[in-house]
Protein backbone atom coordinates (compact mmCIF):
# COMPACT_ATOMS: atom_id res chain seq x y z
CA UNK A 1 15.07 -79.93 -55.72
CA UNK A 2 12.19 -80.33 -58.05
CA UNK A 3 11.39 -76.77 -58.27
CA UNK A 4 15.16 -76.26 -59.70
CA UNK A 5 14.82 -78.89 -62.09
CA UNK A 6 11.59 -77.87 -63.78
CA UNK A 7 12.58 -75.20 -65.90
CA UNK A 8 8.76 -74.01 -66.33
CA UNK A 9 7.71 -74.33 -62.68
CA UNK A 10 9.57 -71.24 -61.78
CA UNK A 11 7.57 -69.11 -64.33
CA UNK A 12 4.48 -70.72 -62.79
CA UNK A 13 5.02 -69.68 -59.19
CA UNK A 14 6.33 -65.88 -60.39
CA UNK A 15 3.01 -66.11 -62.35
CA UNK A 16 1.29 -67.13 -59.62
CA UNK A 17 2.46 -65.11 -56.81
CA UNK A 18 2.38 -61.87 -59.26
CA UNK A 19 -1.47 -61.81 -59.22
CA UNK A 20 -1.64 -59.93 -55.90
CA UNK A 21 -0.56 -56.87 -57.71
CA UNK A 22 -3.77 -56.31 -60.36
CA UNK A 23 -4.93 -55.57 -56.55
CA UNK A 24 -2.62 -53.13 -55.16
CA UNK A 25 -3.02 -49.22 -56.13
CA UNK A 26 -5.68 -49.78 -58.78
CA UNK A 27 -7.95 -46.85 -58.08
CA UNK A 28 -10.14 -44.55 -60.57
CA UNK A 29 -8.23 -40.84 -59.29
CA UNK A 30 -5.14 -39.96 -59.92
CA UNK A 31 -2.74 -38.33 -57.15
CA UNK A 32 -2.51 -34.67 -58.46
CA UNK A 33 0.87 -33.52 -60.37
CA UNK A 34 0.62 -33.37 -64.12
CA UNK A 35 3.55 -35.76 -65.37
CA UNK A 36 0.90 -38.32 -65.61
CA UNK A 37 -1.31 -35.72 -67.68
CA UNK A 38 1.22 -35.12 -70.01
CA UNK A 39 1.72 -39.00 -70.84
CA UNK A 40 -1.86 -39.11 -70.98
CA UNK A 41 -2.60 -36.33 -73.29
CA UNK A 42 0.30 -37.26 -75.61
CA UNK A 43 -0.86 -40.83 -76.16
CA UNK A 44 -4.34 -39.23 -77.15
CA UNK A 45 -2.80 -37.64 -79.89
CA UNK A 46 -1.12 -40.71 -80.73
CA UNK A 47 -4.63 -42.76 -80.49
CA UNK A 48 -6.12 -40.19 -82.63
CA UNK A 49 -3.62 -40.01 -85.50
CA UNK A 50 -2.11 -35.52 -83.63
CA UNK A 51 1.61 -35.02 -83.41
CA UNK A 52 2.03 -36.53 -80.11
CA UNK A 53 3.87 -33.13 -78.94
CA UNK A 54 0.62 -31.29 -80.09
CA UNK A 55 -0.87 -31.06 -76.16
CA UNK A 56 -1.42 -27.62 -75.28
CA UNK A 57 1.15 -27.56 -72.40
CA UNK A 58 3.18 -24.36 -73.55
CA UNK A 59 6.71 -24.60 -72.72
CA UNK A 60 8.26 -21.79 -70.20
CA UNK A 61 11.79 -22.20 -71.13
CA UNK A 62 12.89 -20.10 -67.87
CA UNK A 63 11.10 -22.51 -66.22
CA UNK A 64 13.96 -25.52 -66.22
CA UNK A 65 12.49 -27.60 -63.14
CA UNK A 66 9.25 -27.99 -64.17
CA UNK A 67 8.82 -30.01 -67.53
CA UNK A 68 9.95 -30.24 -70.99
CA UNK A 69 7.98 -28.59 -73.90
CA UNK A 70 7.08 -32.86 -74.67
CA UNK A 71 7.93 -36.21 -72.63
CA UNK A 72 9.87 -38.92 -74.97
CA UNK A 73 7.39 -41.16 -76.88
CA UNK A 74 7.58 -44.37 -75.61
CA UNK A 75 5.20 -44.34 -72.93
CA UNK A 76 2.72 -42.58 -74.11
CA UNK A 77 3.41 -45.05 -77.24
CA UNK A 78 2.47 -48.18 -74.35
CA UNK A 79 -0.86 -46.02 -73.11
CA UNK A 80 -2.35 -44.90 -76.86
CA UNK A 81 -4.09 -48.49 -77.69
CA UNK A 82 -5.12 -47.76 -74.20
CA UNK A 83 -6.87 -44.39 -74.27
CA UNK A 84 -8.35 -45.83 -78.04
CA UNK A 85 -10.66 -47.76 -76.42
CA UNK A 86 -11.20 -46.74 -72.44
CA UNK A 87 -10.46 -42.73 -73.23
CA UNK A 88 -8.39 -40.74 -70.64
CA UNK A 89 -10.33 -43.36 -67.12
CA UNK A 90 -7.69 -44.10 -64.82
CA UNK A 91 -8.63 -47.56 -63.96
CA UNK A 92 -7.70 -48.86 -67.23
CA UNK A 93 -4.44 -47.43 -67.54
CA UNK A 94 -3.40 -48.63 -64.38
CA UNK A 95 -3.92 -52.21 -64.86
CA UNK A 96 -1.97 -51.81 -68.05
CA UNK A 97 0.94 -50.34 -65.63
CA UNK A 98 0.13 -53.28 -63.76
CA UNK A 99 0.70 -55.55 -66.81
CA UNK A 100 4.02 -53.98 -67.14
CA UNK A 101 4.74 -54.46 -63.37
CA UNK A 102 4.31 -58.15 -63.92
CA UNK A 103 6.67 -58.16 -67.26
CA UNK A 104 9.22 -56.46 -64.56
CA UNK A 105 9.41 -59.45 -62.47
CA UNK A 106 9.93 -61.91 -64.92
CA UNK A 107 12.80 -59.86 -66.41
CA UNK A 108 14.09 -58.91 -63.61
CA UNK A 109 13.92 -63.25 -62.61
CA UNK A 110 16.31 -64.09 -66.02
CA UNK A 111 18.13 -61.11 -64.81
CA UNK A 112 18.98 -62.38 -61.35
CA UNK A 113 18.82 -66.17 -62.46
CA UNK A 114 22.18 -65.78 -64.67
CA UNK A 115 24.07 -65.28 -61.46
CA UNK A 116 22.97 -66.95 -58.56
CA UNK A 117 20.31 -70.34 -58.04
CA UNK A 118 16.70 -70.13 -59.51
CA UNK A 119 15.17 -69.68 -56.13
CA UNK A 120 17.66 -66.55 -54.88
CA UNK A 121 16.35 -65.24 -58.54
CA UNK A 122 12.71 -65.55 -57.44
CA UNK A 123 13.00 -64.11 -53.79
CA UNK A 124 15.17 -61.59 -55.40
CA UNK A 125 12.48 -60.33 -57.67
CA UNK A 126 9.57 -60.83 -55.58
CA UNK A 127 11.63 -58.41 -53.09
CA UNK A 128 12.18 -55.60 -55.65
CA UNK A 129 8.56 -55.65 -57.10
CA UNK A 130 6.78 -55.25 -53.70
CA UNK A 131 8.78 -53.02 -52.07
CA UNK A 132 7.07 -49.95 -50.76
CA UNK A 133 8.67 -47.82 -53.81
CA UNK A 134 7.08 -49.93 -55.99
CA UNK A 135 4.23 -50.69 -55.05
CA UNK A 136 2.79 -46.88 -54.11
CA UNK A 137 4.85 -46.23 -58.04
CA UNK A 138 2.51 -48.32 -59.82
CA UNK A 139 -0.42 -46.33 -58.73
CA UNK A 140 0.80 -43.58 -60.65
CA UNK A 141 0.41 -43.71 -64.61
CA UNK A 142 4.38 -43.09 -65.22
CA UNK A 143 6.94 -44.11 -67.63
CA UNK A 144 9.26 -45.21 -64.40
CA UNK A 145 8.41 -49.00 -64.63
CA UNK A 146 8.39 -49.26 -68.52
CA UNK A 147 11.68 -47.60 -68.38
CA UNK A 148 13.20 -49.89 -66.29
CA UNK A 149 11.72 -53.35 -67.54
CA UNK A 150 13.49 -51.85 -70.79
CA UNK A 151 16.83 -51.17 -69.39
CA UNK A 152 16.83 -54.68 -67.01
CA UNK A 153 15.86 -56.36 -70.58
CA UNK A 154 18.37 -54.83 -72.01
CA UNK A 155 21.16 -55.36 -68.93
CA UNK A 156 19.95 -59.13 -69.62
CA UNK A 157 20.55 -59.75 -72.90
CA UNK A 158 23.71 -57.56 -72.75
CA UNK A 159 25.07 -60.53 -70.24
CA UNK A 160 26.47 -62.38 -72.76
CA UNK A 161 29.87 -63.50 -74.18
CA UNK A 162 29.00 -63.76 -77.46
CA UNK A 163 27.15 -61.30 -79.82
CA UNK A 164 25.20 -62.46 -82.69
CA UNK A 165 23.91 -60.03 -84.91
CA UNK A 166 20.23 -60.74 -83.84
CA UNK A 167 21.23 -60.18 -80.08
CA UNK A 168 23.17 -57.08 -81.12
CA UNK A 169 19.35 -55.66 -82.75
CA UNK A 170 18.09 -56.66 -79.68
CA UNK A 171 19.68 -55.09 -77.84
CA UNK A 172 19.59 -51.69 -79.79
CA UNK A 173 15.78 -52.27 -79.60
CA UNK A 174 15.86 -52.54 -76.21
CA UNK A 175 18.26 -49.52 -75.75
CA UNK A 176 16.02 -47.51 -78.49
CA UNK A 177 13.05 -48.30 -76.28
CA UNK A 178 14.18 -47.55 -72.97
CA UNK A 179 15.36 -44.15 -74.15
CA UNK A 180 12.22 -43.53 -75.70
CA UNK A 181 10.86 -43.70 -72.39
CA UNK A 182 13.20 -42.06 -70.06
CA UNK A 183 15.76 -39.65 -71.74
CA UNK A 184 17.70 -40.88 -68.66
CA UNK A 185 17.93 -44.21 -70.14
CA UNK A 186 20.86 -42.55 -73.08
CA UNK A 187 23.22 -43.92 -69.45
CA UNK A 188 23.32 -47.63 -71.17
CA UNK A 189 25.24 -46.27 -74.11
CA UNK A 190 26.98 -43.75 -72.10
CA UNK A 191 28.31 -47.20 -69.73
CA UNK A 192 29.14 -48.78 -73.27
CA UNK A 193 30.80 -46.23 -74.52
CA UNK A 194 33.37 -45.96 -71.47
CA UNK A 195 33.33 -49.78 -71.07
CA UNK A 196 34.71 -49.81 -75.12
CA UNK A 197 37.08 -47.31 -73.91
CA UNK A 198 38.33 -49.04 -70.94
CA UNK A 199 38.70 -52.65 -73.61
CA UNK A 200 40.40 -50.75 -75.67
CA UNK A 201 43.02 -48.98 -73.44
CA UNK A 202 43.61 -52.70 -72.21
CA UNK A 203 43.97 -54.25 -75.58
CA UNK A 204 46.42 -51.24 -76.02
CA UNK A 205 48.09 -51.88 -73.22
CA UNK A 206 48.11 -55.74 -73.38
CA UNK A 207 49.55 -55.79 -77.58
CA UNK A 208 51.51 -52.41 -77.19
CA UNK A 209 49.55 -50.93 -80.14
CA UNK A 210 46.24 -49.71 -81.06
CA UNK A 211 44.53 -51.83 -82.83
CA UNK A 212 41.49 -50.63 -85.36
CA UNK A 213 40.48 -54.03 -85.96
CA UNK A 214 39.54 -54.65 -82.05
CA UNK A 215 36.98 -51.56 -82.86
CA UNK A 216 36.29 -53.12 -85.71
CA UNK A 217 35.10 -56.74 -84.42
CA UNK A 218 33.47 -54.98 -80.79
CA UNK A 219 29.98 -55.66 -80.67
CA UNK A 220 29.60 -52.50 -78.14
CA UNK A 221 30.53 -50.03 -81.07
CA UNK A 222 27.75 -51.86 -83.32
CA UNK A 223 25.22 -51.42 -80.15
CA UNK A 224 26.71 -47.66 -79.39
CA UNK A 225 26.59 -46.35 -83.03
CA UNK A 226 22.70 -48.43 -83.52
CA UNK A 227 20.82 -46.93 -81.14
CA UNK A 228 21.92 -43.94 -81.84
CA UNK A 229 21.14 -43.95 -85.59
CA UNK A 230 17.69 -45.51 -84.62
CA UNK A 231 16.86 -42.51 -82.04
CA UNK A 232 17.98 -39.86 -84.43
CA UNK A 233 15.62 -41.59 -87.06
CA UNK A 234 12.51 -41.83 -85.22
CA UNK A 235 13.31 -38.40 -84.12
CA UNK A 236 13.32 -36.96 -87.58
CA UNK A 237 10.39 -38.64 -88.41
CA UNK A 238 7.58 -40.26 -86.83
CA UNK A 239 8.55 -38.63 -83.36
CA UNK A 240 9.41 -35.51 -84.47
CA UNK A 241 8.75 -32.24 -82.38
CA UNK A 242 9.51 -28.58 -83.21
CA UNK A 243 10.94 -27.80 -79.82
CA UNK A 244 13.64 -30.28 -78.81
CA UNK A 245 13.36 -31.96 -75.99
CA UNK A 246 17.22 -31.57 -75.04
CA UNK A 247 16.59 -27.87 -75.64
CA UNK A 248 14.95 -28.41 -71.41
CA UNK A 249 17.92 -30.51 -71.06
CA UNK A 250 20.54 -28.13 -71.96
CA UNK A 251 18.98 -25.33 -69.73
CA UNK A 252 19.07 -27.79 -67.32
CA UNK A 253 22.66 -28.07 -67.69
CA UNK A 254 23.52 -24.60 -67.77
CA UNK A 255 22.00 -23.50 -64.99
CA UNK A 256 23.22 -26.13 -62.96
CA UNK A 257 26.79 -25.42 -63.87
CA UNK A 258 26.01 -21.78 -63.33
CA UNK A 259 24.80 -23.04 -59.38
CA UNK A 260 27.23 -23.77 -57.27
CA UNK A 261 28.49 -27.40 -58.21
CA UNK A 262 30.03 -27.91 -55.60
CA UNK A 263 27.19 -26.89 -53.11
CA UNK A 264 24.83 -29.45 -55.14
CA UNK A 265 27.47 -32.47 -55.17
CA UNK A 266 27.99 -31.98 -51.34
CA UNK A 267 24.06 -32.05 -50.66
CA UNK A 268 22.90 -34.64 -52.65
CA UNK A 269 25.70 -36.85 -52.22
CA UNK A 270 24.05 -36.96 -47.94
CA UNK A 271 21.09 -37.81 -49.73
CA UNK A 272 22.15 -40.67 -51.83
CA UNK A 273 22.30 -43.41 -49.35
CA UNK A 274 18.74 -42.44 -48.03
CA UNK A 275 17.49 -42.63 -51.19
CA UNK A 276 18.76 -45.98 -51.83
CA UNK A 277 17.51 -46.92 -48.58
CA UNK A 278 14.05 -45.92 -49.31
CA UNK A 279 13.78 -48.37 -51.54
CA UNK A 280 14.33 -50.96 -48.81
CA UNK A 281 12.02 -49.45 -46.61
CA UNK A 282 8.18 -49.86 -45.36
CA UNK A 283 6.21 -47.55 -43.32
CA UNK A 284 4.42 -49.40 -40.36
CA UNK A 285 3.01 -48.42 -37.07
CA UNK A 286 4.02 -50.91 -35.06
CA UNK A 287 6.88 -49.95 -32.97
CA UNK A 288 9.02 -53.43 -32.69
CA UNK A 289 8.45 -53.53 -36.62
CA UNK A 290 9.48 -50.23 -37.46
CA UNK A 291 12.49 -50.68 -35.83
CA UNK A 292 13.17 -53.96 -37.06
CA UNK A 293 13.12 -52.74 -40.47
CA UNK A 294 15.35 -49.84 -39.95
CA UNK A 295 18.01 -52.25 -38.80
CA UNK A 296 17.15 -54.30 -41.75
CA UNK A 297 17.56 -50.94 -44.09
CA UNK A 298 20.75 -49.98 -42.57
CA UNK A 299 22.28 -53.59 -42.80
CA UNK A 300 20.90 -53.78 -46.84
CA UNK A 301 22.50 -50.19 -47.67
CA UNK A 302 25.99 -51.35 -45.55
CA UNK A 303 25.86 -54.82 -47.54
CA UNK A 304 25.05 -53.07 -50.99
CA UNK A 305 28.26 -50.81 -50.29
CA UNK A 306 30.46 -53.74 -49.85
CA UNK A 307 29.16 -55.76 -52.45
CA UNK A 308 29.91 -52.92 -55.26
CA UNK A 309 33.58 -53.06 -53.52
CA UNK A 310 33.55 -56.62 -53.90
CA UNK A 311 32.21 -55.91 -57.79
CA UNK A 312 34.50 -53.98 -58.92
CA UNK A 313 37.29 -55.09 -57.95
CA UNK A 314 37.09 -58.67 -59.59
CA UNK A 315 35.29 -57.23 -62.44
CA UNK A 316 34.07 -53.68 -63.95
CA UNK A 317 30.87 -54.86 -66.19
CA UNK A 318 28.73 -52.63 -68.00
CA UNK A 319 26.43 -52.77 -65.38
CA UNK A 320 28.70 -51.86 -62.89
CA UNK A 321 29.60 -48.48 -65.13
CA UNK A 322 25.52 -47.62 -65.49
CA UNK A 323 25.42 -47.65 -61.51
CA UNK A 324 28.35 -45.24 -61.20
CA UNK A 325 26.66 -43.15 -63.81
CA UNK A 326 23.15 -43.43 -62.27
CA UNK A 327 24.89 -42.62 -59.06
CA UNK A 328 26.41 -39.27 -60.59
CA UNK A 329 23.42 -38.14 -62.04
CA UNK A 330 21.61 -38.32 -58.97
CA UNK A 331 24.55 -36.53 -56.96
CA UNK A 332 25.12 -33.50 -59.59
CA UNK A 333 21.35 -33.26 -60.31
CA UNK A 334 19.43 -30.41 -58.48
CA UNK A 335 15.91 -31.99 -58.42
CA UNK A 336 15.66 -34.67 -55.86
CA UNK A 337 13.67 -37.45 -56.34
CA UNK A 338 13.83 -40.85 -55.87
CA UNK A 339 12.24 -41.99 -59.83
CA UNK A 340 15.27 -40.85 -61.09
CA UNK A 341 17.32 -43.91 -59.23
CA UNK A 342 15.12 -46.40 -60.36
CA UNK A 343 16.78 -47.51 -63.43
CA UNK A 344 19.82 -48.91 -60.96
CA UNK A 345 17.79 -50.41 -58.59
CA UNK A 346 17.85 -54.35 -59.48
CA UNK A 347 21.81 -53.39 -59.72
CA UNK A 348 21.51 -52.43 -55.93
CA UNK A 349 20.31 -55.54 -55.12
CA UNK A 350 22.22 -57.80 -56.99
CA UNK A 351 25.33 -55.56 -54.53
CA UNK A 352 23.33 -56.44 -51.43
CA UNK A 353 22.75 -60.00 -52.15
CA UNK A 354 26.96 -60.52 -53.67
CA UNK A 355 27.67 -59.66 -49.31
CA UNK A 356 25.03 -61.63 -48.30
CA UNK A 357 26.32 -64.71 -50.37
CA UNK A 358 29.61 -64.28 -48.76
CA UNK A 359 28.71 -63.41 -44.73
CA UNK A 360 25.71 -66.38 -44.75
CA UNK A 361 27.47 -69.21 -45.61
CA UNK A 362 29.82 -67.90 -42.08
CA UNK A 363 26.06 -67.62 -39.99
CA UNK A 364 24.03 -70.91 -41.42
CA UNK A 365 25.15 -73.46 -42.14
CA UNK A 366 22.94 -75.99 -44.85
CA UNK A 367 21.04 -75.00 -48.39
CA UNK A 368 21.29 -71.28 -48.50
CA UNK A 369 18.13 -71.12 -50.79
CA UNK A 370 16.45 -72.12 -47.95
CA UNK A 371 17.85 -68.83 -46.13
CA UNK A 372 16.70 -66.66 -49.21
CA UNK A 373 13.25 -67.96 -48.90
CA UNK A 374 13.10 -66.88 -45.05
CA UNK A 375 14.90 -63.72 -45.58
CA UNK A 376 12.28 -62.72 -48.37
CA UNK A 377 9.19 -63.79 -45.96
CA UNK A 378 10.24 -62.12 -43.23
CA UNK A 379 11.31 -58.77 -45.42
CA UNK A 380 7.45 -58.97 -47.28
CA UNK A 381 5.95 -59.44 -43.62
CA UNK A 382 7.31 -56.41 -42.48
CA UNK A 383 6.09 -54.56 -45.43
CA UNK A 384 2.19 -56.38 -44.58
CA UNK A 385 0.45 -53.62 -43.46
CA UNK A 386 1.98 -51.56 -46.51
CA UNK A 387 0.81 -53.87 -48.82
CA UNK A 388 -2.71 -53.95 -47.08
CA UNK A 389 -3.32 -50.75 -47.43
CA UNK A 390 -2.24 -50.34 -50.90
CA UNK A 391 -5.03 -52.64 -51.13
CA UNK A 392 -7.46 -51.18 -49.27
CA UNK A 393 -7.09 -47.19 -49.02
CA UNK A 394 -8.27 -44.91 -51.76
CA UNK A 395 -5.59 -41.53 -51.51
CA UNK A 396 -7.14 -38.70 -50.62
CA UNK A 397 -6.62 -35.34 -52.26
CA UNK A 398 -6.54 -37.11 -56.10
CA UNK A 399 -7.94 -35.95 -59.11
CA UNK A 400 -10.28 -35.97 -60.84
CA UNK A 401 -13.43 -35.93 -58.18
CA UNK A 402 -16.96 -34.81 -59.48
CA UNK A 403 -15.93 -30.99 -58.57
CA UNK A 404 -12.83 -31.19 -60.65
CA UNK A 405 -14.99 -32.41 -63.53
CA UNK A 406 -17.53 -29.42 -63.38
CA UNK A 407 -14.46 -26.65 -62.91
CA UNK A 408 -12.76 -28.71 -66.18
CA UNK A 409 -16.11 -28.50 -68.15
CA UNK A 410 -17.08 -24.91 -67.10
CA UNK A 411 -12.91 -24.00 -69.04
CA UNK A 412 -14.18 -25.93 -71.76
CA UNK A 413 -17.19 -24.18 -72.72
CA UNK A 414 -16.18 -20.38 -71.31
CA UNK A 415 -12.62 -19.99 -72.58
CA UNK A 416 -11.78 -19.82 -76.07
CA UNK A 417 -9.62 -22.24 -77.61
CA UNK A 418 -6.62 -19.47 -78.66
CA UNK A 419 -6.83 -18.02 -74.64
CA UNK A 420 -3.79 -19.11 -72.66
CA UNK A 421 -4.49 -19.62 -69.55
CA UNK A 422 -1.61 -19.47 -66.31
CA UNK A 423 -1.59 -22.40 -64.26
CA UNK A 424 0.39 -24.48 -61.49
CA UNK A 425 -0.45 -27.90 -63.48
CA UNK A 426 -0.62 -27.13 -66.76
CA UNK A 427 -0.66 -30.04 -68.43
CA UNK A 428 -3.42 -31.14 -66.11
CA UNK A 429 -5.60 -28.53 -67.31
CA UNK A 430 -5.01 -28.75 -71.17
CA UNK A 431 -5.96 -32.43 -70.69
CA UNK A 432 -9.07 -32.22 -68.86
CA UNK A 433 -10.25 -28.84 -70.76
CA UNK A 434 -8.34 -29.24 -74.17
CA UNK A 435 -7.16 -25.55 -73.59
CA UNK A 436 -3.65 -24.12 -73.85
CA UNK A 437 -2.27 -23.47 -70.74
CA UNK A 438 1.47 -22.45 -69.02
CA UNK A 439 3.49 -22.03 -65.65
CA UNK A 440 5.44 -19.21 -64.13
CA UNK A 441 8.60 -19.66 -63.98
CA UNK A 442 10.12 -18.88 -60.30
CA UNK A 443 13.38 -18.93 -61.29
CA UNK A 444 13.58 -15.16 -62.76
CA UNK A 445 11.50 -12.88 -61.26
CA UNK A 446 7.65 -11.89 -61.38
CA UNK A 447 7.98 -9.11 -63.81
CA UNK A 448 10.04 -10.89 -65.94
CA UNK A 449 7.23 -13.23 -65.93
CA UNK A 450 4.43 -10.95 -67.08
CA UNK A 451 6.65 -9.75 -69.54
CA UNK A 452 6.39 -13.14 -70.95
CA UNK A 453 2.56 -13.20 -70.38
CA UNK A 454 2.25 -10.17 -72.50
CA UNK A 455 4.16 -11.32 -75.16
CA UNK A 456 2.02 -14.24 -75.40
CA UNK A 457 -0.96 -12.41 -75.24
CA UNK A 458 -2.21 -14.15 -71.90
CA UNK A 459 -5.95 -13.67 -70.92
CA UNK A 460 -6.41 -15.50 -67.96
CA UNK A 461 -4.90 -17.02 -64.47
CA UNK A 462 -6.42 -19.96 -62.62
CA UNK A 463 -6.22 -20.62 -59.13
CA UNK A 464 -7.33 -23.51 -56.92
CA UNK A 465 -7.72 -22.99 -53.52
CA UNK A 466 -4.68 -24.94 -50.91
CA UNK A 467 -3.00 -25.75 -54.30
CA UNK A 468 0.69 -23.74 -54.91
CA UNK A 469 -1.35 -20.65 -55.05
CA UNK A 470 1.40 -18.36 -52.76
CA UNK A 471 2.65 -17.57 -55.82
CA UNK A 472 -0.01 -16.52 -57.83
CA UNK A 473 -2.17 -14.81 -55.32
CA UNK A 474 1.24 -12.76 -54.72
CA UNK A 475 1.39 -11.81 -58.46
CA UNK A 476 -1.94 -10.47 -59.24
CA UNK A 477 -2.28 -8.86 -56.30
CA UNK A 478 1.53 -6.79 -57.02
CA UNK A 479 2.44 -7.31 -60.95
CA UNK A 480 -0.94 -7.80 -62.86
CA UNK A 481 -4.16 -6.67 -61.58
CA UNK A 482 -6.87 -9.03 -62.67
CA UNK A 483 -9.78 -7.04 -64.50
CA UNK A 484 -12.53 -9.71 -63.51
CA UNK A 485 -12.85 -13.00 -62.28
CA UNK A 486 -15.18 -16.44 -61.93
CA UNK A 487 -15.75 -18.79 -58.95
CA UNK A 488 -16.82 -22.17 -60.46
CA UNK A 489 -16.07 -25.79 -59.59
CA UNK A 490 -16.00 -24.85 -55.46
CA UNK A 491 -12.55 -24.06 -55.24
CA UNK A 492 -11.40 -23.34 -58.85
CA UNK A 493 -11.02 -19.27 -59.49
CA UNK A 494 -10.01 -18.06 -62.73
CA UNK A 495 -8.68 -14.54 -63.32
CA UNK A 496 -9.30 -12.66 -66.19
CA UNK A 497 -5.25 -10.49 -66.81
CA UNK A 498 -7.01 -8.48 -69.89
């Protein structure tokens, strides 16, 4: 087949059939939350020469759900040239998102291409980059997608049986990077690590001694010890932040192991599998469809399960040990979402399509590509209407609309710049108003709360109207009386505490 034998053509058609996404979820609002904020404001300080951590957010440290005092660097790293020249508009930023979407596909194609034919890589890729997950995640300005077109780079070049010192760099750049977006991302090494472990315990086993010079000649220990070194660097100096970010991390911990473990594990290990499945799902309103692709979904997860059997037992790869860890982390960790997963995902597939390749060939008979080029029609068709809207709809609800704008500008010019004001998104605020701003934390109780207020010398609370406000409304009208108050923006109230 032509298309097989033209080593370019492939990049052509991925090329090609990756323009539909500078279409998809390219809007000029933002769906509210403030993780996006944070990234944003960060990279402004990078743009303009600031400490990146320098953002106004002030760090509750009771508050271990919510966000750490600074995001890692990377991402906001990607945005800065960004915000340089467009400021903090939406549009802009999301194309570059966009940009990194399309880098995504073509790694995730040499990814996929190393172990099956060039046109199962394609179909492969092209399924993983517009599913529903994806697609409504690249709408968001996030450091999801960066972090994982790091961390497929990096599973790429890792795929390898021999290490030069120029692919060992690369790949601690890679690693270096993908940390530097997602703190999640420290996995790869953590996979490494036990993978040098496991070669070593064999080599022990196999020669009947230990061996230093096996340590000595492993490329993994070279990658391990690298990235490290390069992390703590960059920490130390041009990333460096007076409040650690593991400092969230460790709080994290602890007060997860202080929960009931066991309570967590046996919770979130029912919601593994659905979240797996989500990312094989679209939403549709057609009946027949919807249930067609819930079969679909249930036959991917069952064919994912048996393909990590199959994996593992004729091999335990690196990537195989990152799954297992991803899958872990999402079973002992308390806060459930489905970003957190991501990192694993072409791993899933690459499971789902190792049962595929061995049940087809017992179905059709003939050129299997051929099958992989109807299965991945037939699984975008069902996600049509998905797509379409992406394309079409504006989300309602986002931020920031003219009224935001006016509430934002009316902070700016009637709060002073030392006031700290209390707020459900935070970071939101100190982006949009440049003032300093901090959450409750609902984890210890209210009056423990103002207790922190007062130390901090808190002036004001803000309120907007159908947004988390329970909480809020509940404390000044029980803990802290509000002396005065201001109705601006149409639903924006802010509270003055003293």
């Amino acid at each position: 087949m032509r298309f097989t034998q033209n080593k370019y053509l492939p990049y052509g058609v991925l090329a090609l059939l990756s323009v539909p996404l500078f279409f998809l979820n390219i809007h000029d609002v933002h769906s509210w939350g403030d993780d996006f904020a944070q990234y944003i404001k960060e990279a402004q300080n990078i743009a303009h020469g600031k400490p990146f951590y320098q953002s106004g957010y002030i760090y509750n440290p009771h508050n271990t759900e919510y966000a750490p005092a600074q995001y890692p660097p990377g991402f906001p790293l990607l945005l800065a040239p960004v915000v340089k020249i467009w400021g903090i508009a939406i549009r802009p930023m999301l194309y570059m998102v966009t940009i990194i979407s399309v880098c995504l596909l073509f790694a995730l194609f040499e990814y996929f291409r190393k172990y099956m034919s060039v046109i199962t890589a394609v179909c492969l890729s092209l399924a993983i980059i517009y599913n529903s997950f994806m697609v409504d995640l690249k709408g968001n300005i996030l450091s999801d997608i960066p972090c994982l077109l790091f961390v497929v780079l990096y599973l790429t070049t890792r795929n390898a049986t021999f290490f030069s010192w120029r692919r060992i760099l690369l790949l601690i750049f890679f690693a270096v990077m993908a940390i530097l977006m997602r703190s999640q991302a420290i996995l790869l090494l953590a996979a490494e690590g036990i993978y040098l472990i496991l070669s070593l315990l064999k080599s022990i086993l196999k020669n009947k001694r230990f061996s230093m010079q096996f340590l000595y000649k492993s490329p993994v220990l070279y990658i391990i010890a690298g990235s490290l070194l390069v992390n703590f660097i960059l920490n130390k100096t041009l990333f460096y932040s007076p409040i650690r970010t593991d400092a969230f991390y460790n709080q994290f911990v602890k007060q997860t192991i202080h929960g009931n473990l066991r309570d967590i594990a046996e919770a979130n290990i029912y919601r593994l599998l659905p979240n797996c499945s989500a990312f094989l799902y679209y939403e549709s309103n057609n009946g027949f469809l919807r249930t067609a692709i819930s079969i679909a979904q249930s036959i991917a997860i069952a064919f994912s399960i048996t393909g990590f059997i199959v994996c593992i037992s004729k091999r335990l790869a690196v990537d195989d040990i990152f799954f297992i860890l991803m899958s872990l982390l999402i079973i002992f960790l308390p806060v459930h979402d489905l970003r957190y997963f991501l990192p694993a995902l072409p791993i899933l597939f690459f499971y789902c399509y190792t049962t595929f390749k061995i049940v087809l060939p017992a179905i059709i008979k003939g050129d299997l590509r051929w099958a992989a080029i109807l299965l991945t029609l037939i699984y975008l068709r069902m996600g049509y209407s998905h797509l379409e809207k992406a394309a079409e709809v504006v989300p309602s609800g986002c931020i920031p609309q003219a009224s935001d704008l006016v509430a934002f500008r009316y902070i700016s010019q009637h709060v002073n710049d030392q006031d700290i004001i209390v707020f459900t998104k935070p970071r939101l605020l100190t982006l949009y108003s440049n003032k300093r701003s901090i959450n409750t934390a609902w984890q210890i109780s209210p009056e423990m709360n103002k207790k922190i207020f007062d130390s901090l010398q808190v002036k004001y609370m803000l309120i907007v109207d159908g947004l988390d406000d329970g909480y809020f409304k509940d404390y000044l009208r029980n803990i802290q009386h509000p002396v005065d108050s201001v109705r601006f923006g149409g639903r924006y109230t802010l509270y003055s505490l003293r």
